[in-house]
Protein backbone atom coordinates (compact mmCIF):
# COMPACT_ATOMS: atom_id res chain seq x y z
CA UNK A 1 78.65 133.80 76.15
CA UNK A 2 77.75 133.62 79.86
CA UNK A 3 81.25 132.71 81.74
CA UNK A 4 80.86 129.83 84.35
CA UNK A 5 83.06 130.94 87.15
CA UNK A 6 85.94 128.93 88.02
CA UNK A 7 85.51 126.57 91.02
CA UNK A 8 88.04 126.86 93.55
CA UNK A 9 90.90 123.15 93.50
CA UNK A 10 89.80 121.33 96.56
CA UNK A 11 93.20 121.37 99.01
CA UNK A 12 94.59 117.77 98.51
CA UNK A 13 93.13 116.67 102.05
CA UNK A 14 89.64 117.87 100.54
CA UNK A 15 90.54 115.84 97.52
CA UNK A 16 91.70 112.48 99.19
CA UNK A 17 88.53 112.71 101.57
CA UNK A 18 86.12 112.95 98.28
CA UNK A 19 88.02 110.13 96.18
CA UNK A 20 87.59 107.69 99.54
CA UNK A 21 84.26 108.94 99.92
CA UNK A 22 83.00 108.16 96.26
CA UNK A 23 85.37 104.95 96.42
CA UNK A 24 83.33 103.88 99.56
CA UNK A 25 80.06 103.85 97.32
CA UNK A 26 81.65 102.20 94.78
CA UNK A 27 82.52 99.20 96.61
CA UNK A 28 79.33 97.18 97.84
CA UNK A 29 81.33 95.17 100.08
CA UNK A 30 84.14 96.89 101.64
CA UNK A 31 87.20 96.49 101.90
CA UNK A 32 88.82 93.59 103.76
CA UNK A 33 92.80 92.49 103.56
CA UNK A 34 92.86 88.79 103.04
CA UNK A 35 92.80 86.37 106.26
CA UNK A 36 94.79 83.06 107.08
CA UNK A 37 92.46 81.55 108.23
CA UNK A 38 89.44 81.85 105.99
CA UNK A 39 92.10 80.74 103.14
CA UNK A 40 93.14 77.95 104.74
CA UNK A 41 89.47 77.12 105.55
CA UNK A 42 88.99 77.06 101.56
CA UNK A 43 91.77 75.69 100.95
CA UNK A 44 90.57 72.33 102.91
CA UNK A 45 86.96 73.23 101.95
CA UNK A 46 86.93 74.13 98.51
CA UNK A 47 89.53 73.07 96.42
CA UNK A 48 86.86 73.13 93.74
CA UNK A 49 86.91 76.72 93.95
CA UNK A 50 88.80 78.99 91.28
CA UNK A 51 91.85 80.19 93.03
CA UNK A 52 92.97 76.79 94.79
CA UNK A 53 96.58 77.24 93.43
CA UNK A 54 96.68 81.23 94.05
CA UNK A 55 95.49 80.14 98.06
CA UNK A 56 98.54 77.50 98.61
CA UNK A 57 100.95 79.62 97.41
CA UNK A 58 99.43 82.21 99.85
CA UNK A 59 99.84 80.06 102.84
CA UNK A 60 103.46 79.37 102.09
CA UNK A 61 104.16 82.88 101.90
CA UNK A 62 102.73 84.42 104.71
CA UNK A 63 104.62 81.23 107.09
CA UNK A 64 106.28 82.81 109.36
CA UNK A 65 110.38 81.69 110.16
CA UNK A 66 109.02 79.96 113.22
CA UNK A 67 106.66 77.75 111.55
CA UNK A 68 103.83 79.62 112.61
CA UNK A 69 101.28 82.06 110.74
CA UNK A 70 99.77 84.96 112.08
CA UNK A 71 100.66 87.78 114.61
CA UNK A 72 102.30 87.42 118.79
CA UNK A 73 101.17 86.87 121.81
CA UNK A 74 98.90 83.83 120.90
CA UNK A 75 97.43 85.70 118.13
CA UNK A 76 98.72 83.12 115.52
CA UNK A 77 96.65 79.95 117.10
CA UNK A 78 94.08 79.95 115.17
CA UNK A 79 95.67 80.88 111.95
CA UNK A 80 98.05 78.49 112.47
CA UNK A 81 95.42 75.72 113.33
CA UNK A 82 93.63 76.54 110.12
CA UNK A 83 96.54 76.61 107.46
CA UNK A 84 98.32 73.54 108.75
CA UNK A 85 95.28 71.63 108.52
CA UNK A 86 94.40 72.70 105.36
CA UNK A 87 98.24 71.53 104.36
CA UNK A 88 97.67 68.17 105.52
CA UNK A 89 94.21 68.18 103.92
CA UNK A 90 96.29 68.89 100.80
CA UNK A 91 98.78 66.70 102.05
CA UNK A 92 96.82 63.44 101.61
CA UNK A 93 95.39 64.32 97.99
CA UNK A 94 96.77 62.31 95.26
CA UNK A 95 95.72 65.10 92.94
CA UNK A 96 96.77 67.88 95.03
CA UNK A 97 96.47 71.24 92.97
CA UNK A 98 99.82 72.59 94.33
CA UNK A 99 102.48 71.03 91.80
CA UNK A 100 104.30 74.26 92.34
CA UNK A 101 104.25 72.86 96.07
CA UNK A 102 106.20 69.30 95.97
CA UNK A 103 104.92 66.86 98.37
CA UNK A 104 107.63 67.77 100.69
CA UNK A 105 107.16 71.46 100.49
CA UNK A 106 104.04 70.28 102.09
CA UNK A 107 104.86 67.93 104.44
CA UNK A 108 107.89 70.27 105.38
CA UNK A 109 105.65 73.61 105.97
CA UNK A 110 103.44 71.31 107.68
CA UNK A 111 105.83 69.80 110.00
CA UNK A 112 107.27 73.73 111.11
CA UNK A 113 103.61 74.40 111.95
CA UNK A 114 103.19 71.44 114.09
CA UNK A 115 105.75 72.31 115.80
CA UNK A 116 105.31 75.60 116.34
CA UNK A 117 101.68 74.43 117.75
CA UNK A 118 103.55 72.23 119.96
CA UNK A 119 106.17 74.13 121.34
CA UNK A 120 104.27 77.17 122.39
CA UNK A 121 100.67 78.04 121.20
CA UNK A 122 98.94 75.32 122.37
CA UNK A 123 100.03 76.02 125.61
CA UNK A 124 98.30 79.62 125.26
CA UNK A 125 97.45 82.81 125.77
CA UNK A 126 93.86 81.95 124.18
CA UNK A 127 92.60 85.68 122.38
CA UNK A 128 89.46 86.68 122.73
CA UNK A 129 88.70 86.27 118.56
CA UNK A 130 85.68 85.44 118.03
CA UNK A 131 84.12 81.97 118.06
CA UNK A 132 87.68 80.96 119.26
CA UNK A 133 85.94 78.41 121.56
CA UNK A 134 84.88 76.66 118.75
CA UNK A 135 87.09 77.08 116.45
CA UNK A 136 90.19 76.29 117.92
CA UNK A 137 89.26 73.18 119.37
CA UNK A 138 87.43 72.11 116.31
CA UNK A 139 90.58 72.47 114.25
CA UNK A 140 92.70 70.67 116.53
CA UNK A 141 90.35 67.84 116.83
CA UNK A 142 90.49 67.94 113.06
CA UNK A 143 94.69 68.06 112.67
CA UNK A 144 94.67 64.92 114.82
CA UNK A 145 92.07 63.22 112.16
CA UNK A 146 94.63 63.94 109.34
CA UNK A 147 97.80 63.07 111.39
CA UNK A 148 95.84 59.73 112.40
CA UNK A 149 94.71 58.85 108.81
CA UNK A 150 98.01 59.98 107.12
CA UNK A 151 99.58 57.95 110.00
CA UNK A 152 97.67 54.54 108.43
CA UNK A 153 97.74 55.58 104.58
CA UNK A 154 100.98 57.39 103.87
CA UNK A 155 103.42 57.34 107.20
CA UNK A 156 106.20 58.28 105.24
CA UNK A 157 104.99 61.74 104.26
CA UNK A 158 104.60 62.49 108.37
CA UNK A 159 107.91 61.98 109.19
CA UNK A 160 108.84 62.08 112.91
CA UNK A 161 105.56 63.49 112.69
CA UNK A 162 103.74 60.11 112.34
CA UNK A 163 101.51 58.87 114.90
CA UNK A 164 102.11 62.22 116.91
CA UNK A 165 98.63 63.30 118.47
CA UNK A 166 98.17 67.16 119.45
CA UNK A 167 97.27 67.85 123.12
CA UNK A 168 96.39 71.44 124.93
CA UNK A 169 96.06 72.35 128.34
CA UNK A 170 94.42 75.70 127.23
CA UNK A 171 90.83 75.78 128.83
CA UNK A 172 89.12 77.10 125.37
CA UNK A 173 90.87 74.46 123.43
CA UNK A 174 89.36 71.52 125.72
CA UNK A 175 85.99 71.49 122.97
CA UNK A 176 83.50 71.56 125.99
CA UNK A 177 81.74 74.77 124.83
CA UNK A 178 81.48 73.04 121.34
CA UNK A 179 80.55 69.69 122.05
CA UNK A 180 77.45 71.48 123.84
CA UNK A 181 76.55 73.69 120.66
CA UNK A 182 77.18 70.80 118.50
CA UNK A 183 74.36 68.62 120.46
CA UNK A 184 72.27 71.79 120.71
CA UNK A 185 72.15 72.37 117.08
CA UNK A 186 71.43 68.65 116.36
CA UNK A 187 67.92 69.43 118.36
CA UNK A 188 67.40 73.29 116.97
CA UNK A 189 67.84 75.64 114.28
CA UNK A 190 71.47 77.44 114.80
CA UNK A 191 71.13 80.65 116.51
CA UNK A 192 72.27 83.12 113.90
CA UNK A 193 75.04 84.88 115.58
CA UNK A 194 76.62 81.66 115.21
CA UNK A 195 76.60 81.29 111.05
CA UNK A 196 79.97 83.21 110.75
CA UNK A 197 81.40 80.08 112.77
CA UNK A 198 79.08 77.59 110.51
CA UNK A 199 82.16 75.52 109.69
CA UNK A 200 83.46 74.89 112.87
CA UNK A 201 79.83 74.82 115.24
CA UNK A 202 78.38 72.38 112.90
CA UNK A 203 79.51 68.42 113.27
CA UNK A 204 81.88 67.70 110.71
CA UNK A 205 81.47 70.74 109.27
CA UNK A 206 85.35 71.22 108.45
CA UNK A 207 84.50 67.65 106.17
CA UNK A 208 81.75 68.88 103.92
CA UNK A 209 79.07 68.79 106.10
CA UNK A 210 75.33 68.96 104.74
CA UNK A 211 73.69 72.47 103.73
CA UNK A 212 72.39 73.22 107.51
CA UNK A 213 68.96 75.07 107.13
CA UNK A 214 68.96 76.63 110.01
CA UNK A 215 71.68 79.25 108.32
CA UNK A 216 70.71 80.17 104.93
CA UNK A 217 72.54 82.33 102.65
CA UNK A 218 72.01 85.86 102.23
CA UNK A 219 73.34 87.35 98.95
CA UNK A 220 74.80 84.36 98.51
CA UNK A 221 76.88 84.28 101.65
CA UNK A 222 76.53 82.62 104.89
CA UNK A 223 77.04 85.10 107.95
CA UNK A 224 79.10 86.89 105.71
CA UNK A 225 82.47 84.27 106.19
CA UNK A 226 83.96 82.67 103.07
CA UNK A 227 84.60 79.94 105.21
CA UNK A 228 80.82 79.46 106.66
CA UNK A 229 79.98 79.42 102.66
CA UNK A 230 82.19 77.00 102.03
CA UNK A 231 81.29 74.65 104.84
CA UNK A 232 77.49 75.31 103.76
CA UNK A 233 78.02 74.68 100.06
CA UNK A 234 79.66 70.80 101.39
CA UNK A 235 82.19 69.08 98.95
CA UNK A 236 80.46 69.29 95.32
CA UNK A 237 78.13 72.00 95.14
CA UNK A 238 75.95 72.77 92.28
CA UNK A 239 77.78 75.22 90.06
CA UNK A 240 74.35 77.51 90.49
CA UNK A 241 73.94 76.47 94.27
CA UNK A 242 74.04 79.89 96.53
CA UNK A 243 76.85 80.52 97.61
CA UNK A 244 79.15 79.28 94.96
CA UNK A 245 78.77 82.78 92.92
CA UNK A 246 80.22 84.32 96.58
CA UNK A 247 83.08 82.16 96.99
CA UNK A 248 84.09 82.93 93.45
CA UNK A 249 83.16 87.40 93.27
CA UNK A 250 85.12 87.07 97.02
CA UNK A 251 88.22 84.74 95.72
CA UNK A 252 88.68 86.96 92.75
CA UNK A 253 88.86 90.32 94.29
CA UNK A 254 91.83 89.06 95.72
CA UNK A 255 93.29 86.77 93.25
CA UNK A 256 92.52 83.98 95.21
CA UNK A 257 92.97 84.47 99.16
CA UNK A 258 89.52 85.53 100.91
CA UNK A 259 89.16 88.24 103.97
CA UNK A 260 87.50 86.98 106.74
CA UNK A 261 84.38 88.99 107.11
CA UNK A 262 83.31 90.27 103.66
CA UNK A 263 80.84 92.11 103.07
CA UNK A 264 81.28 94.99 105.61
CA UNK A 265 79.26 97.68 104.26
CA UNK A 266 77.47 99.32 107.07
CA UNK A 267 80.70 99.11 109.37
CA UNK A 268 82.93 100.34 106.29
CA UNK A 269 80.51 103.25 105.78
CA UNK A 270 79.76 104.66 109.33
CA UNK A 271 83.38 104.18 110.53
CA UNK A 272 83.90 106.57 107.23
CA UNK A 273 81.94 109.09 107.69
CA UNK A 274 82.32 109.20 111.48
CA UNK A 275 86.16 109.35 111.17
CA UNK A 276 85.63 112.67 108.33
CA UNK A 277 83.28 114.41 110.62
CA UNK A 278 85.55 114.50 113.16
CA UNK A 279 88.67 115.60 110.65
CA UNK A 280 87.86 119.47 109.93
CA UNK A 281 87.95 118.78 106.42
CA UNK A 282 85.37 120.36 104.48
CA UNK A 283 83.38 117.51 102.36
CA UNK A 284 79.71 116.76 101.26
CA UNK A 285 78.83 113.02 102.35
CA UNK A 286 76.95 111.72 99.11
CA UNK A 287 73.96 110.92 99.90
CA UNK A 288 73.89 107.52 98.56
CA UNK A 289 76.19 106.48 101.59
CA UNK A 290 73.54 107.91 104.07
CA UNK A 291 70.69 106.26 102.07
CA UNK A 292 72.45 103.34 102.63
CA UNK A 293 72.66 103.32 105.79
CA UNK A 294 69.03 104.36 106.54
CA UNK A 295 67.98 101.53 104.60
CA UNK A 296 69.37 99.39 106.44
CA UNK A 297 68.69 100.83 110.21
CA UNK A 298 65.96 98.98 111.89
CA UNK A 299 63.73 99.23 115.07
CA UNK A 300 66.52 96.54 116.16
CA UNK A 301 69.63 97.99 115.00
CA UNK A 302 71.96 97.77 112.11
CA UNK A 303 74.82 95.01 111.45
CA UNK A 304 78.27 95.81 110.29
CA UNK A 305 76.15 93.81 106.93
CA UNK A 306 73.37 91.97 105.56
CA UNK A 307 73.32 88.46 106.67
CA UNK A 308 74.78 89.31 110.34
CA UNK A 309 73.04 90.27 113.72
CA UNK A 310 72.35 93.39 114.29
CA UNK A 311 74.76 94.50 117.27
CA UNK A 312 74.86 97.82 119.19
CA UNK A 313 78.22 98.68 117.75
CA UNK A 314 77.37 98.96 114.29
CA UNK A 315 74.31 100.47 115.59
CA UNK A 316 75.62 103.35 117.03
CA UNK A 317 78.36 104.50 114.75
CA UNK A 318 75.29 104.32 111.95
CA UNK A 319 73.20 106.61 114.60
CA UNK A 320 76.23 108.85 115.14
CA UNK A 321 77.00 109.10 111.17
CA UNK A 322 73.44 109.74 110.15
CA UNK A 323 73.31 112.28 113.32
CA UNK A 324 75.90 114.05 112.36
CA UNK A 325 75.18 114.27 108.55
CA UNK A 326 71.94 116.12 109.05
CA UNK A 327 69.91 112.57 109.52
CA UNK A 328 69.06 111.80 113.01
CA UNK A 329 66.83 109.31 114.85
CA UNK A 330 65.90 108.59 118.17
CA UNK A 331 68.44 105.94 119.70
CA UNK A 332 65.69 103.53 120.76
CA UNK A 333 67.17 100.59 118.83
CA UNK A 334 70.09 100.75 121.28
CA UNK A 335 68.21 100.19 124.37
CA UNK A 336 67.56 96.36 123.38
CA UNK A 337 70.92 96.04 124.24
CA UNK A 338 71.05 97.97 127.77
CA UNK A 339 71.96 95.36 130.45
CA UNK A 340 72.85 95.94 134.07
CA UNK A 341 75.72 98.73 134.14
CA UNK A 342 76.63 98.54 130.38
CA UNK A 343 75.52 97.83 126.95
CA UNK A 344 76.07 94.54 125.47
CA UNK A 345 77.11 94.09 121.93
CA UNK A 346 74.85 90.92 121.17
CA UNK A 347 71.68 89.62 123.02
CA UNK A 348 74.39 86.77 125.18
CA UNK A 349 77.67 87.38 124.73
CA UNK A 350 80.82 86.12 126.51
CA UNK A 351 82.62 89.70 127.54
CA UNK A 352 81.30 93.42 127.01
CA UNK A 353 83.76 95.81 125.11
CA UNK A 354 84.64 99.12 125.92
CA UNK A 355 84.90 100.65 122.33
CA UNK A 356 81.02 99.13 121.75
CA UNK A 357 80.45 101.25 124.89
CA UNK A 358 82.47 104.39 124.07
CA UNK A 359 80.33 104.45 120.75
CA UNK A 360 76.60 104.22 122.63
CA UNK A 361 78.27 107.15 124.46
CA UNK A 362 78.81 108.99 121.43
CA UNK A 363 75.49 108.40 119.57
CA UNK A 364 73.77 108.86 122.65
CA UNK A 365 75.43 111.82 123.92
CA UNK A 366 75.19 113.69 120.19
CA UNK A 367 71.92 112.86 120.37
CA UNK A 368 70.81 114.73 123.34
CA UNK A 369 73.16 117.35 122.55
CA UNK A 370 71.09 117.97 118.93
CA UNK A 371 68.21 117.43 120.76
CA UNK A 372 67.76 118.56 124.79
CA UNK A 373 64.65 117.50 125.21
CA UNK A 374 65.59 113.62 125.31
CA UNK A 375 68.20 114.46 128.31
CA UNK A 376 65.52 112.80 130.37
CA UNK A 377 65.21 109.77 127.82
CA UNK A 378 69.06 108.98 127.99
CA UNK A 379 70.42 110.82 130.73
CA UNK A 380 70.58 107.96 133.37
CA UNK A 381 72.28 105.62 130.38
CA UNK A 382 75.00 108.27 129.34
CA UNK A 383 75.68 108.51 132.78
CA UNK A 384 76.00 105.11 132.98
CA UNK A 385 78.38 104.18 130.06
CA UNK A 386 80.57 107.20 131.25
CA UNK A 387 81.02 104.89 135.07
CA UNK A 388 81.11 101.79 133.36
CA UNK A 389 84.60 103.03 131.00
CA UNK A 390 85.68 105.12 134.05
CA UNK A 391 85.81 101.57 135.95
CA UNK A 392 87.32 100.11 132.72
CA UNK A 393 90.39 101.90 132.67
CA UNK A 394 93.89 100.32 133.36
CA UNK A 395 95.85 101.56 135.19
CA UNK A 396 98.47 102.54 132.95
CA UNK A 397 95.57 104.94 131.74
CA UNK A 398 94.81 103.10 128.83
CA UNK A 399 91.78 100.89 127.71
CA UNK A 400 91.62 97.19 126.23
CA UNK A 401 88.59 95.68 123.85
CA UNK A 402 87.29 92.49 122.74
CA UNK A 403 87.30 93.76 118.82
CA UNK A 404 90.57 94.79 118.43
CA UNK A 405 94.14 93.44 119.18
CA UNK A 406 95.48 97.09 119.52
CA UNK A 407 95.17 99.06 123.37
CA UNK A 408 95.48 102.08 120.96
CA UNK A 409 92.35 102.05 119.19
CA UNK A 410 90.50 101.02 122.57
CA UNK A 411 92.06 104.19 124.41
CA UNK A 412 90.97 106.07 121.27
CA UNK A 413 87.64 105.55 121.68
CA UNK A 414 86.80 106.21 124.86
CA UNK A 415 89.03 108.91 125.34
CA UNK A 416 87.49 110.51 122.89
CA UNK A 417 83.69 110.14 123.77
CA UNK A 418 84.86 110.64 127.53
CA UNK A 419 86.16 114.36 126.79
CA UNK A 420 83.05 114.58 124.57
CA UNK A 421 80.57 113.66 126.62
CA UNK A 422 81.93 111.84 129.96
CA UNK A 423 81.55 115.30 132.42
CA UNK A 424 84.11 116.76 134.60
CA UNK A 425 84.13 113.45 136.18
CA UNK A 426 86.21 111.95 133.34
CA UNK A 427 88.20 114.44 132.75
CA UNK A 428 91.12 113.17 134.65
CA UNK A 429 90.96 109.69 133.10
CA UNK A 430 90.97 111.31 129.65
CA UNK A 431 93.95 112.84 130.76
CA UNK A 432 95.66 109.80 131.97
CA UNK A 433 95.00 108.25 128.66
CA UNK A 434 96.76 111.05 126.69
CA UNK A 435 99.81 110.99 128.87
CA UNK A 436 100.08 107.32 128.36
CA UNK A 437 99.98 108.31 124.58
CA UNK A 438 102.64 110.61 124.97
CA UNK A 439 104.68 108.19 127.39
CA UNK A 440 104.65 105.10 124.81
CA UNK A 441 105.23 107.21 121.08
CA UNK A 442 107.64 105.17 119.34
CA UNK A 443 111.30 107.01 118.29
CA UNK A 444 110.31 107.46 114.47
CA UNK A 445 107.06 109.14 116.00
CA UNK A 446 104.66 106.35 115.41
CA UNK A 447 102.58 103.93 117.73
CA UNK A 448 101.88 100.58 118.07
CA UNK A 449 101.56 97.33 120.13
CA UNK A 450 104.10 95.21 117.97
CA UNK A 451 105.32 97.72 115.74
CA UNK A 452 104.17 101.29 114.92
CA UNK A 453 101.34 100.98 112.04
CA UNK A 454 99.49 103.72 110.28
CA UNK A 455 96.17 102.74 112.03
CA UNK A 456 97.71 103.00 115.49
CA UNK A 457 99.85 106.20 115.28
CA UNK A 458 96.23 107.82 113.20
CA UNK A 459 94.24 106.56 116.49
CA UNK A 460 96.59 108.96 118.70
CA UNK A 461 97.54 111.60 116.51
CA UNK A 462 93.40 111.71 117.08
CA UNK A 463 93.45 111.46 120.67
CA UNK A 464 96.10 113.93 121.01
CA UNK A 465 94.34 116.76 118.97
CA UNK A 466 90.97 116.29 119.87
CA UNK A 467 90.39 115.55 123.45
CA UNK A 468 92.60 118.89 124.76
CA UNK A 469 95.18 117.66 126.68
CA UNK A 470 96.66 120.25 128.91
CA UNK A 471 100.19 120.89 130.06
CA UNK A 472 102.33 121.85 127.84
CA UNK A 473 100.74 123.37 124.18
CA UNK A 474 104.50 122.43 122.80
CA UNK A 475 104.98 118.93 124.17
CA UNK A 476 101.44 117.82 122.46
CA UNK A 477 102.19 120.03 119.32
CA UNK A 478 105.28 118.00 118.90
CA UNK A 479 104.04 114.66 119.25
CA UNK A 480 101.08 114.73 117.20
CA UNK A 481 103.69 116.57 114.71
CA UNK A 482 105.67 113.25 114.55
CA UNK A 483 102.95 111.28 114.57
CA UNK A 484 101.98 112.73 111.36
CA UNK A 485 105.30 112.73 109.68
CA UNK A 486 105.27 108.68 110.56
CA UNK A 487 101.70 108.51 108.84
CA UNK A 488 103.03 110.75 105.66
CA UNK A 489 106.50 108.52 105.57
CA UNK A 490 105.21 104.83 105.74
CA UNK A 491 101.63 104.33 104.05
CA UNK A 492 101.23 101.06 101.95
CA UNK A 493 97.28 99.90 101.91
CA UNK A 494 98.54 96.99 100.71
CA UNK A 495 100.72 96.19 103.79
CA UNK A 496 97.99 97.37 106.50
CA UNK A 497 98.22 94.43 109.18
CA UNK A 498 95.54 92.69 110.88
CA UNK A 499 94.30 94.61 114.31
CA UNK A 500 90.57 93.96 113.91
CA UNK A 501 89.17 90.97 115.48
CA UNK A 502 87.43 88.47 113.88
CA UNK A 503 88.00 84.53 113.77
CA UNK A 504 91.43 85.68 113.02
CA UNK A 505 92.58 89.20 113.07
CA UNK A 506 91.61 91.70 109.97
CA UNK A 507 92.38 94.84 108.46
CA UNK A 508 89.46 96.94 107.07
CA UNK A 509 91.49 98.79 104.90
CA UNK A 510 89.20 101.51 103.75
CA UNK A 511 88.34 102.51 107.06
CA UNK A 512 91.94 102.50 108.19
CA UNK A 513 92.10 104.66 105.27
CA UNK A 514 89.82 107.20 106.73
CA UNK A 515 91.60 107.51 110.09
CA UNK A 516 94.94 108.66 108.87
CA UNK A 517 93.29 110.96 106.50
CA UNK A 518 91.41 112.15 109.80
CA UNK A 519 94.50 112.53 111.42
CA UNK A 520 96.62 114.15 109.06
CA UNK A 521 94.38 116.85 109.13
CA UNK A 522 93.65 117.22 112.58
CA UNK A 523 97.85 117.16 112.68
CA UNK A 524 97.94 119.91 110.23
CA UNK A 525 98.19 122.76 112.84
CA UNK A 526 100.61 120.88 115.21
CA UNK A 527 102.87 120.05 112.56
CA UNK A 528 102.78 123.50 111.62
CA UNK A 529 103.25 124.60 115.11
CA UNK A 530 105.83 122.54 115.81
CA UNK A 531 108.07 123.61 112.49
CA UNK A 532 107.27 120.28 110.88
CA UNK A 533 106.01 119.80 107.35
């Protein structure tokens, strides 16, 4: 008998990277933590919806001590807005699904978020989440219905509460930008970059508004928000009406709470694939994850999914994957988005973002690197993107973005594609950014804006090994070393918090995932170096 020999154990880096990878195809959607706000949106919404029980009890848990839900520094406005006026939504139901909730569980939770609205986020910072401009003042407008009606009805369930009306001095909270989009969609279709927001742009769209044709479903979803759905679907949907399949596939992945963006494939799969390439690790990249994503690149671009816009972000990390997996095309698709000094990440859009950028800078700069005959083709835009982050930087040496909460995966980025691709003339900014990374490593080796978090500390354990810092070999060594014993001490999935910006802040857990795997094994040889494990 002929003797099939033995195929060498993959090292258990190898192995992780292949079980994410073949978990990635498994999943059409990717994966998405639950959100506040789009389960509070369902909550008010939906209560027809499988799961209405599993959603309230979610709420209550995740209140904060201050009556507030959600993350600092004005980060918890909008989840806050959304889950205590889906409470007093519940609130006023005589057949409230919550009897594991008494009425004054309710009307207690309810009052702590009022008046942790009161006494500090209304008054701001605003985030730049997206839609924020509509939603927030939408959902305050709406908490002042409920207080006003509950006022008349039930004025005992309010408490000093009763008759209270809900002011902001917050610019975006003033509804200006939304009573404008409201009047425009009364006269035209809704543009479609504004479906994910369906259930705050449309008028009374937080009360069961009317299917609104100008935003049909795709798969089932609309602009790939639970809440959008919901707000499509109105207050008794057919059972077979689109949609109503989504809510229920989304609510029970879960258990009940909904992400806030779901599905992410595209975005989930390049940020994969992109984060392995750059790891070291040897791995094949099945080629049902690059079909994908061929399939679904267009003359315009790619969105993070089907059913959103195509945006330059999720277009270039798709270029950049493909590229470097043996698949590459010519970055035309990008240029729609070229405007004067940097790339936009929409057609009209509020404020540019530097990651977006750093990305174009990648996929354009791999590009010419694979191919030197475009260098004419791109050349003036590379150059470009590489000014346009160079004038971006703060002064501290690190980088903000309008997608992400975090400084650290903003400095990541363009860091990175800087010492990649930026020239001599970045190299001192690139520098600057690592010494900031050095300078703000928390004790237990980790990093991070509110607390150290496995995303963060992957982002410049990263930054640290790839963009060759000099000074001191030992110094860098060590740091990434710690970083890396942080990532292999304190890793729970589960627990990943929202960084990610959406209409409230998200964790894509997969590709979280795939940057600590990155990162351990770029780490590998520090820790070594440096005597660690």
């Amino acid at each position: 008998m002929l003797e099939v020999p033995a195929q060498p154990t993959p090292a258990p880096r190898e192995a992780e990277a292949a079980a994410l990878l073949a978990a990635t195809v498994a999943d059409p959607w990717g994966l998405v933590a639950p959100s506040v706000y789009d389960t509070a949106r369902l909550v008010s919404l939906a209560p027809w919806l499988d799961g209405h029980r599993e959603r309230l009890g979610y709420l209550a848990k995740e209140q904060n001590q201050d009556g507030s839900w959600g993350a600092p520094d004005g980060y918890g406005l909008v989840p806050t807005l959304s889950a205590v006026e889906a409470l007093l939504t519940e609130l006023a139901r005589t057949d409230s699904g919550a009897p594991h909730l008494s009425p004054d569980d309710l009307a207690a939770a309810c009052a702590d978020g009022l008046g942790a609205l009161r006494d500090g986020l209304l008054a701001g910072p605003v985030p730049d989440t997206i839609g924020v401009e509509f939603v927030a003042p939408s959902l305050l407008a709406d908490i002042n219905t409920r207080l006003a009606a509950l006022t008349e009805q039930a004025p005992g369930k309010l408490g000093a509460w009763s008759g209270t009306t809900l002011t902001s001095p917050a610019p975006d909270l003033d509804g200006a930008l939304l009573a404008g989009v409201r009047e425009m969609t009364e006269q035209a279709p809704l543009p479609e970059k504004l479906w994910h927001t369906l259930e705050a742009v449309t008028r009374d769209g937080t009360r069961g508004a009317r299917p609104h044709e100008g935003a049909p479903p795709h798969n089932g979803s609309v602009g790939c928000s639970p809440a959008a759905t919901a707000a499509w679907l109105g207050a008794a949907p057919d059972p077979a009406a689109p949609g109503v399949a989504y809510l229920r596939d989304v609510q029970a992945r879960f258990g009940g709470p909904v992400p806030s963006i779901t599905p992410i494939v595209y975005f989930e799969q390049a940020w994969v694939l992109n984060s392995l390439a750059a790891s070291g690790l040897r791995y094949e990249a099945p080629a049902a994850l690059l079909d994908s994503l061929e399939a679904g690149l267009t003359d315009e671009g790619i969105a993070a999914a089907p059913g959103l816009p195509s945006d330059s972000d999720d277009t270039a990390a798709v270029l950049f994957a493909l590229a470097q997996h043996g698949r590459t095309h010519r970055p035309d698709s990008l240029m729609h988005f070229r405007r004067d000094g940097y790339f936009s990440c929409f057609g009209v859009e509020r404020t540019p973002s530097t990651s977006t950028n750093a990305h174009i800078l990648e996929a354009l700069g791999h590009h010419v690197t694979v191919r030197p005959d475009d260098a004419g083709r791109y050349g003036a835009e590379i150059r470009m993107i590489s000014d346009w982050l160079l004038d971006n930087q703060l002064p501290d040496g690190s980088w903000m973005d309008k997608w992400h909460a975090s400084p650290y995966y903003a400095t990541a980025c363009c860091a990175l594609a800087l010492a990649e691709f930026g020239g001599p003339s970045a190299r001192a900014a690139v520098d600057r950014a690592a010494a900031w990374a050095l300078a703000t490593q928390r004790a237990d080796g980790s990093w991070g804006r509110w607390q150290g978090t496995t995303e963060e500390t992957a982002y410049m354990v990263q930054l640290l090994m790839r963009t060759r810092t000099p000074g001191s070999p030992g110094t860098v060594a060590r740091s990434a070393a710690r970083g890396c014993d942080a990532l292999l001490a304190h890793d729970d999935p589960a627990s990943y918090p929202g960084l990610w910006h959406d209409k409230d802040i998200y964790a894509p857990v997969t590709v979280i995932r795939a940057a600590r795997l990155a990162a351990l094994a770029l780490g590998g040889a520090a820790s070594a170096a440096s005597g660690g494990a």
